[in-house]
N, C-alpha and C. Protein backbone atom coordinates (compact mmCIF):
# COMPACT_ATOMS: atom_id res chain seq x y z
N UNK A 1 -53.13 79.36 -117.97
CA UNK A 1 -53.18 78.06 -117.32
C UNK A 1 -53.38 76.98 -118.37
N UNK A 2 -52.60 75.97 -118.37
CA UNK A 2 -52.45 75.27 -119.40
C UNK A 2 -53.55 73.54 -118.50
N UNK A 3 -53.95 73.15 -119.36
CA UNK A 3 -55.27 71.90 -118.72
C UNK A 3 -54.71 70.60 -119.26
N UNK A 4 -54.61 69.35 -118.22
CA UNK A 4 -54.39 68.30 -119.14
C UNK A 4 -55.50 67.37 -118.46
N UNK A 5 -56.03 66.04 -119.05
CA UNK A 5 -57.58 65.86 -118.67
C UNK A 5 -56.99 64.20 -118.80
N UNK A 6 -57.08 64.08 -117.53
CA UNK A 6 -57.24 62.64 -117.17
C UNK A 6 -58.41 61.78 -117.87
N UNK A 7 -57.80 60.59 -118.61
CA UNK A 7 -58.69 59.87 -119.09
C UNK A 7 -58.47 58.38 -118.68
N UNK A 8 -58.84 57.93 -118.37
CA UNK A 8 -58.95 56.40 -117.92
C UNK A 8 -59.67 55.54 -118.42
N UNK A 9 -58.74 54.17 -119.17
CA UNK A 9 -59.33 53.25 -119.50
C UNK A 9 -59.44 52.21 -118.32
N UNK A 10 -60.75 52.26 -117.52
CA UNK A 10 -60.71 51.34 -116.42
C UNK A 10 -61.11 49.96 -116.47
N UNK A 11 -61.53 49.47 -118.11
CA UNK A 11 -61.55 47.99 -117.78
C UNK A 11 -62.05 47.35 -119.38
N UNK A 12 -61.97 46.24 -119.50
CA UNK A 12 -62.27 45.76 -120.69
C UNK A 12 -63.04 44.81 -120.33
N UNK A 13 -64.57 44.54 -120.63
CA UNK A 13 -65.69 43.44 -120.22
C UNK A 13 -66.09 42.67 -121.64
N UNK A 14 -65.58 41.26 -121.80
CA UNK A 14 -66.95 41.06 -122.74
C UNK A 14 -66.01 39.44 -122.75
N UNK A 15 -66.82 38.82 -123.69
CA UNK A 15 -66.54 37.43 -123.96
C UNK A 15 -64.97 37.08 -124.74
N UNK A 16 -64.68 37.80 -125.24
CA UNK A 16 -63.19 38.21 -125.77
C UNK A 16 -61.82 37.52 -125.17
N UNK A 17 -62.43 38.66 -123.96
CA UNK A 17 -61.14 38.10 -122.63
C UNK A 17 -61.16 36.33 -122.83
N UNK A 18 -62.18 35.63 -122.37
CA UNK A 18 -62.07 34.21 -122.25
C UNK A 18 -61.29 33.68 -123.32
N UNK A 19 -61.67 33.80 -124.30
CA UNK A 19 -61.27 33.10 -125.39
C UNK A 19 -60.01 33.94 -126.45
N UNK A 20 -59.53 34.89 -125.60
CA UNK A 20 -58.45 35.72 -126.22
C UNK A 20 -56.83 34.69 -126.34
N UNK A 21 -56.75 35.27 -128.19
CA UNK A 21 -55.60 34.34 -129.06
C UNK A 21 -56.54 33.29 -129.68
N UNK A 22 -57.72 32.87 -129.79
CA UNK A 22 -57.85 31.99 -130.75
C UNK A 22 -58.65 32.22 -132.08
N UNK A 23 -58.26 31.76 -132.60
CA UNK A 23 -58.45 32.00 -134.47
C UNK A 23 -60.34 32.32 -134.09
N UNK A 24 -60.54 33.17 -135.27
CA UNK A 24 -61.82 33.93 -134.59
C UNK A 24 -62.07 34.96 -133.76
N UNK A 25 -60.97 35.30 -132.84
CA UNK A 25 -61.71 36.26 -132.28
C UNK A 25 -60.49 37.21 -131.82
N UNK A 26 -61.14 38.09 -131.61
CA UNK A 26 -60.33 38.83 -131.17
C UNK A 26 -59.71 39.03 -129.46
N UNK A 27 -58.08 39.32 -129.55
CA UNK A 27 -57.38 39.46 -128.31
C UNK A 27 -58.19 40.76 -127.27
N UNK A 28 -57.73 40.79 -126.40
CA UNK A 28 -58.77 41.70 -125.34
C UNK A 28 -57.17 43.02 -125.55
N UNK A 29 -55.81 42.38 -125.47
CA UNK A 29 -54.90 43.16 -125.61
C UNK A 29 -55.20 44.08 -126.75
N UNK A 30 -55.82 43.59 -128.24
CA UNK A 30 -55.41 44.27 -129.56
C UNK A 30 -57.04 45.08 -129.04
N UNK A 31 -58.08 44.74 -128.45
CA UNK A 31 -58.66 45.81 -128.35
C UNK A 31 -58.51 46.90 -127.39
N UNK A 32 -57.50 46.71 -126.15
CA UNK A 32 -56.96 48.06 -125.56
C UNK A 32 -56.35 48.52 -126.55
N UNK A 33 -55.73 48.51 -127.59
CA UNK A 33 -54.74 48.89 -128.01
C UNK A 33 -55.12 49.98 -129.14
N UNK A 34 -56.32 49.22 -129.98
CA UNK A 34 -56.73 49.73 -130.84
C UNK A 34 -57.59 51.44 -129.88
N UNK A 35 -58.43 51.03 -129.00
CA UNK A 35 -59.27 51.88 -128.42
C UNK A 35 -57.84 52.73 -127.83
N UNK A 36 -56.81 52.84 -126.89
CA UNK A 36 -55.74 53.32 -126.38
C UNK A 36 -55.36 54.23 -128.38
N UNK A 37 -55.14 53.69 -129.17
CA UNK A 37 -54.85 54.49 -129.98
C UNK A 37 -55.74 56.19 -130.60
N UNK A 38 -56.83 55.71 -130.15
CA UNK A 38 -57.55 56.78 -130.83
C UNK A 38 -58.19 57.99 -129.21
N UNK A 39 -57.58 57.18 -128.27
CA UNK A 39 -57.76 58.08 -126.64
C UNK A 39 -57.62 59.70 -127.45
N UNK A 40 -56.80 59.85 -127.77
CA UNK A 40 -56.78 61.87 -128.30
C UNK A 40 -57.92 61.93 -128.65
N UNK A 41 -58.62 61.54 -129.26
CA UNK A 41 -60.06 61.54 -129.91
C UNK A 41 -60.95 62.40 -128.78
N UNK A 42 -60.85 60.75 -127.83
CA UNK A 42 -62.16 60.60 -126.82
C UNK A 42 -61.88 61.98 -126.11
N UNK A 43 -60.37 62.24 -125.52
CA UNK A 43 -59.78 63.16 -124.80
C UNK A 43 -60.56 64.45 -125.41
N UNK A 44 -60.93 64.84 -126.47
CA UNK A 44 -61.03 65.73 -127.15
C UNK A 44 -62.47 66.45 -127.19
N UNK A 45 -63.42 65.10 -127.23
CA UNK A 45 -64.62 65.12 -126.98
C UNK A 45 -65.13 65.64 -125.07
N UNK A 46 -64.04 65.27 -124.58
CA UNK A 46 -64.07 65.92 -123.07
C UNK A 46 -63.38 67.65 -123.02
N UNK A 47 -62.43 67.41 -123.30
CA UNK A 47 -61.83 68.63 -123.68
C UNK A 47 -62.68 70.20 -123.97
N UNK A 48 -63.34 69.58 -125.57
CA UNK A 48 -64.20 70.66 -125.55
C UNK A 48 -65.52 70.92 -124.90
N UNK A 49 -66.08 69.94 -123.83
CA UNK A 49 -67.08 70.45 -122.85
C UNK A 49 -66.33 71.12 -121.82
N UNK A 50 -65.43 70.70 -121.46
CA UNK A 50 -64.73 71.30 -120.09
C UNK A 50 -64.46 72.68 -120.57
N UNK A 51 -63.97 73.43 -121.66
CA UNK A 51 -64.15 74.48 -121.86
C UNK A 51 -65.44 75.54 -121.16
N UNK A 52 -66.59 74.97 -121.21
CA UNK A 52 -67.63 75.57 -120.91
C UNK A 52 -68.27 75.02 -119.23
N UNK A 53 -67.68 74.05 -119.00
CA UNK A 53 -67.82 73.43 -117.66
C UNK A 53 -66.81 72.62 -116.63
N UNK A 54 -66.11 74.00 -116.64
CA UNK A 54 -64.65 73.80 -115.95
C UNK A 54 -64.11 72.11 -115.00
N UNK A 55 -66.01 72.03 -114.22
CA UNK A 55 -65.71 70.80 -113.15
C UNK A 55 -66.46 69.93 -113.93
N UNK A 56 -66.76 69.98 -114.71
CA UNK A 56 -66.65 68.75 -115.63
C UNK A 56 -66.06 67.06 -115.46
N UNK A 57 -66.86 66.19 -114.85
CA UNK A 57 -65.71 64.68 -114.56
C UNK A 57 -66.85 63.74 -114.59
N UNK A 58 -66.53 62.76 -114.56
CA UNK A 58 -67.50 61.49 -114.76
C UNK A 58 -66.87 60.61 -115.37
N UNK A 59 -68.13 59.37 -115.85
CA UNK A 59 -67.52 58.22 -116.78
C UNK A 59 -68.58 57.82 -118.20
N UNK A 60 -67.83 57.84 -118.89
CA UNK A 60 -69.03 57.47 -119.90
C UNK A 60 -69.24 55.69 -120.59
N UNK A 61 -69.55 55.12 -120.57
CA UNK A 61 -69.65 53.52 -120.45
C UNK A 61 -70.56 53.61 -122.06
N UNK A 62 -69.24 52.59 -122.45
CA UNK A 62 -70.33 52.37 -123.98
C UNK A 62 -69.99 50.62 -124.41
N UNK A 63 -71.07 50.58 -124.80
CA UNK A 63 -71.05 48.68 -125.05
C UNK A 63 -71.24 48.85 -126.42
N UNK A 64 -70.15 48.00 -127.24
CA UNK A 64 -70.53 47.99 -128.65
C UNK A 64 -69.80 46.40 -129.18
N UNK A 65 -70.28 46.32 -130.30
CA UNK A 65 -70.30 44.71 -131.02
C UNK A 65 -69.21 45.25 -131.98
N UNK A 66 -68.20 44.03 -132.71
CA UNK A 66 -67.02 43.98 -133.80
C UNK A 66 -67.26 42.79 -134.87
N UNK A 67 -68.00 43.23 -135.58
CA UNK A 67 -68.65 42.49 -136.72
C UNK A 67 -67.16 41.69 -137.06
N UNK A 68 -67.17 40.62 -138.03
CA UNK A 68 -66.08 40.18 -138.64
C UNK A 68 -65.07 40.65 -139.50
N UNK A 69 -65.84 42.17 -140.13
CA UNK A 69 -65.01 42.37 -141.11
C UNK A 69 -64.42 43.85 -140.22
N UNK A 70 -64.59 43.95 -138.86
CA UNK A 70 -63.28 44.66 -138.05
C UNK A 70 -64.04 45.84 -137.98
N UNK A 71 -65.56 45.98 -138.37
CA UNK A 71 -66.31 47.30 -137.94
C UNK A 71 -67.00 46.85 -136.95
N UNK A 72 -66.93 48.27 -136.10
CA UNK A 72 -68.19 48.18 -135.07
C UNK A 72 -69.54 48.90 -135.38
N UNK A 73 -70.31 47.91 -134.52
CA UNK A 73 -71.81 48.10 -134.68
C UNK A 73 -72.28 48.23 -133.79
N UNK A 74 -74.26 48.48 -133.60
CA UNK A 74 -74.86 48.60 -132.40
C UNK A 74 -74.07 49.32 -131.13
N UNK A 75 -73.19 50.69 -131.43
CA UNK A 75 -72.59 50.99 -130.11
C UNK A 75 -73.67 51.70 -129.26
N UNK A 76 -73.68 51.37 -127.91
CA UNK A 76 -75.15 52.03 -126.75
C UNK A 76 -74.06 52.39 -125.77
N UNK A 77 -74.17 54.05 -124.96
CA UNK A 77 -73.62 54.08 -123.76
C UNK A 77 -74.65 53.69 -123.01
N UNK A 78 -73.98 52.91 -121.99
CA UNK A 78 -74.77 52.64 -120.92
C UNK A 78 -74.76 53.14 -119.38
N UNK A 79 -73.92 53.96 -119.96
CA UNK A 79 -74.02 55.42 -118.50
C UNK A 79 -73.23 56.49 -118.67
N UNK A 80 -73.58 57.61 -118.41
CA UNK A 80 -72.85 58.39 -118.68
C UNK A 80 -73.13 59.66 -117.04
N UNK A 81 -72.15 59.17 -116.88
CA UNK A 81 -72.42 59.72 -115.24
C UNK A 81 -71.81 61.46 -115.29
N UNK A 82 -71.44 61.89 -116.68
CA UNK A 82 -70.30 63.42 -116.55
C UNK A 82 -72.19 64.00 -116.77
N UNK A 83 -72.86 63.57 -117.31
CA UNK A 83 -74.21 64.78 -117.30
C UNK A 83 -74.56 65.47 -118.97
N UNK A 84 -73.06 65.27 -119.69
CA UNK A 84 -73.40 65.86 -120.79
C UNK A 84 -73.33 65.32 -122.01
N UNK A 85 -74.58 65.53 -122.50
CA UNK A 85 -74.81 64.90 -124.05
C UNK A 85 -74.17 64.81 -125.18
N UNK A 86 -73.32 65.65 -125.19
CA UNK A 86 -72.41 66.20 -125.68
C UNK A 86 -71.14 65.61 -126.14
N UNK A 87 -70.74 65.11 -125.05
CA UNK A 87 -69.28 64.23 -124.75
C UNK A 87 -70.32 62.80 -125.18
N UNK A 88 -71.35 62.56 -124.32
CA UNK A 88 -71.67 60.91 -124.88
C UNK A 88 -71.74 60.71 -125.61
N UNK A 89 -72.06 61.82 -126.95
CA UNK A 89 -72.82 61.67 -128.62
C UNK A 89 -71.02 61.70 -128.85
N UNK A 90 -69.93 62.16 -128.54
CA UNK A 90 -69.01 62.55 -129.38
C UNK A 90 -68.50 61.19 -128.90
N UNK A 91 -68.05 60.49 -127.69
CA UNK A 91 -67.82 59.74 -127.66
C UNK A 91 -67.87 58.29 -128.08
N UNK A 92 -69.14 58.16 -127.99
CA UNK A 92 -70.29 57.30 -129.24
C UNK A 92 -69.81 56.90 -130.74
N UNK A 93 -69.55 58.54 -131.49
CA UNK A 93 -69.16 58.42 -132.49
C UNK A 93 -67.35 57.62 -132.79
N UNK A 94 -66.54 58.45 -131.40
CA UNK A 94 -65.65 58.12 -131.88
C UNK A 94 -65.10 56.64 -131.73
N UNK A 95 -65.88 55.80 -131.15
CA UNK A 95 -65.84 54.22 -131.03
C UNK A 95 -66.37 53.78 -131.94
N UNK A 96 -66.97 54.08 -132.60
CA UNK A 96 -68.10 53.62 -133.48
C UNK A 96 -66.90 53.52 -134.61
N UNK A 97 -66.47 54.47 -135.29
CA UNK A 97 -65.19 54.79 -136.26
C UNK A 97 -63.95 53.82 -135.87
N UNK A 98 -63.97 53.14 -134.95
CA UNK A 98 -62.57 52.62 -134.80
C UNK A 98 -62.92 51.38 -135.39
N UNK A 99 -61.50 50.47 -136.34
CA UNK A 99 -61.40 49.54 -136.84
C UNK A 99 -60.73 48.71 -136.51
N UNK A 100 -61.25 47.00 -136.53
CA UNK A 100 -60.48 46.80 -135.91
C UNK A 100 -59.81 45.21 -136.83
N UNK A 101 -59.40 44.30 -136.96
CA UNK A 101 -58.79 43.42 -137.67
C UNK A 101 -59.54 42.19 -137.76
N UNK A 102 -59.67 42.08 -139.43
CA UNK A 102 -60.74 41.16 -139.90
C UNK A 102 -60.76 39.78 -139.40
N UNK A 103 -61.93 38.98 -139.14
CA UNK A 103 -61.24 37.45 -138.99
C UNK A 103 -62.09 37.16 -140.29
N UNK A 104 -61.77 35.65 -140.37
CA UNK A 104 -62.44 34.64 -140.82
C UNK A 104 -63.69 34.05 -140.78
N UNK A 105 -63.69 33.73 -139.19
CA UNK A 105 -65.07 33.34 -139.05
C UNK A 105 -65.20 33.81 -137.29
N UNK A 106 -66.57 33.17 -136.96
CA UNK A 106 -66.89 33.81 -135.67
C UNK A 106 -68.26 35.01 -135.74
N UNK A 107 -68.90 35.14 -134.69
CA UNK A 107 -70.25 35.41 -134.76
C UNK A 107 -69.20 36.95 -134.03
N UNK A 108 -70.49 38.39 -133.86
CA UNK A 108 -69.80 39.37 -133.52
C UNK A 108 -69.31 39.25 -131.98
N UNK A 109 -68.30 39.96 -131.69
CA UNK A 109 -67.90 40.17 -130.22
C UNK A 109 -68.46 41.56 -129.47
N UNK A 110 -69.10 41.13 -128.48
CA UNK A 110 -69.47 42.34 -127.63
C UNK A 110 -68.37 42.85 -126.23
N UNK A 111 -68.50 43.92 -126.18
CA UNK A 111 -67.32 44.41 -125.47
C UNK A 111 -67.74 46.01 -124.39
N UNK A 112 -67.75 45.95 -123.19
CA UNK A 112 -67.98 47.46 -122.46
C UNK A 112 -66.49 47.78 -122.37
N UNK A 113 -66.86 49.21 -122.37
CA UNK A 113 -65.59 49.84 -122.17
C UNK A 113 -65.26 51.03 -121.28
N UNK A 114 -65.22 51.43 -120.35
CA UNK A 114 -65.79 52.51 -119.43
C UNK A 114 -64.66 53.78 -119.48
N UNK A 115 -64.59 54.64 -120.04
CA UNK A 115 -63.76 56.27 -120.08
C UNK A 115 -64.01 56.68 -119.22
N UNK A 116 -63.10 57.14 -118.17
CA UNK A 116 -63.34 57.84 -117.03
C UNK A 116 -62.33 59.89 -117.27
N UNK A 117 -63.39 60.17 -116.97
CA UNK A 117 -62.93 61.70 -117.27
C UNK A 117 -62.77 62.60 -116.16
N UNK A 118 -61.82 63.50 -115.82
CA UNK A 118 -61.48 64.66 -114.84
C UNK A 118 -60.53 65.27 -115.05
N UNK A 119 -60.96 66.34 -115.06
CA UNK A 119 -59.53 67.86 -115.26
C UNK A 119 -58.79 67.40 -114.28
N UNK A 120 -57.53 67.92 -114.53
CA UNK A 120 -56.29 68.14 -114.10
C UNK A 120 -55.58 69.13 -114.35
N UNK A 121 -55.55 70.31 -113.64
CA UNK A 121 -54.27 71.34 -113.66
C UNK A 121 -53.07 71.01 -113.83
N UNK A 122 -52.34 70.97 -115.11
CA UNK A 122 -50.82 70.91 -115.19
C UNK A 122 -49.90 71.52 -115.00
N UNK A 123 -49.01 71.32 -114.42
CA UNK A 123 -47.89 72.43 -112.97
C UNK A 123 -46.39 71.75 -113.74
């Protein structure tokens, strides 16, 4: 039986959106895009719990800041409704690692991001 694992990016929250396209800050688009790029990651970090916990599903919610020079900082989940520590610590990490495009000026941007996780049997 071959597994493919629904992941859902269900929303992008932070001050961004408002002021997305102007010099300083960053687009809310280039941060789906950037986070949408590294999804195999997150997928992966679910992946290998579901191995051991077949019904495995939830959401894991992480709020993190994008310093100027395109790193993130201070990342906190702020829920993690699947139960396991496991996926939140891996998930954690793998936001934390993503880069994102330097500005000029501008104080950091804060941003939630909510992964929603559930197996799926592929037919």
């Amino acid at each position: 039986m071959s597994l493919a694992v629904v992941v859902a990016l269900t929303g992008l929250l932070g001050p961004a959106q408002v002021q997305a396209g102007y010099y300083g800050h960053i687009d809310a688009f280039v941060v789906r895009q950037k986070i949408s790029k590294d999804l195999p990651k997150i997928s992966r970090c679910y992946e290998s719990a579901l191995r051991y916990e077949p019904e495995l599903a939830g959401k894991v919610s992480v709020r993190f800041a994008v310093v100027r020079t395109g790193y993130v900082k201070g990342v906190q989940v702020l829920e993690n409704t699947t139960g396991n520590d496991t996926v939140e610590r891996c998930v954690a990490r793998v936001v934390s690692a993503i880069r994102f495009p330097r500005r000029r000026s501008g104080k950091s941007l804060r941003f939630t991001f909510p992964f929603v996780f559930a197996p799926q049997d592929a037919r």
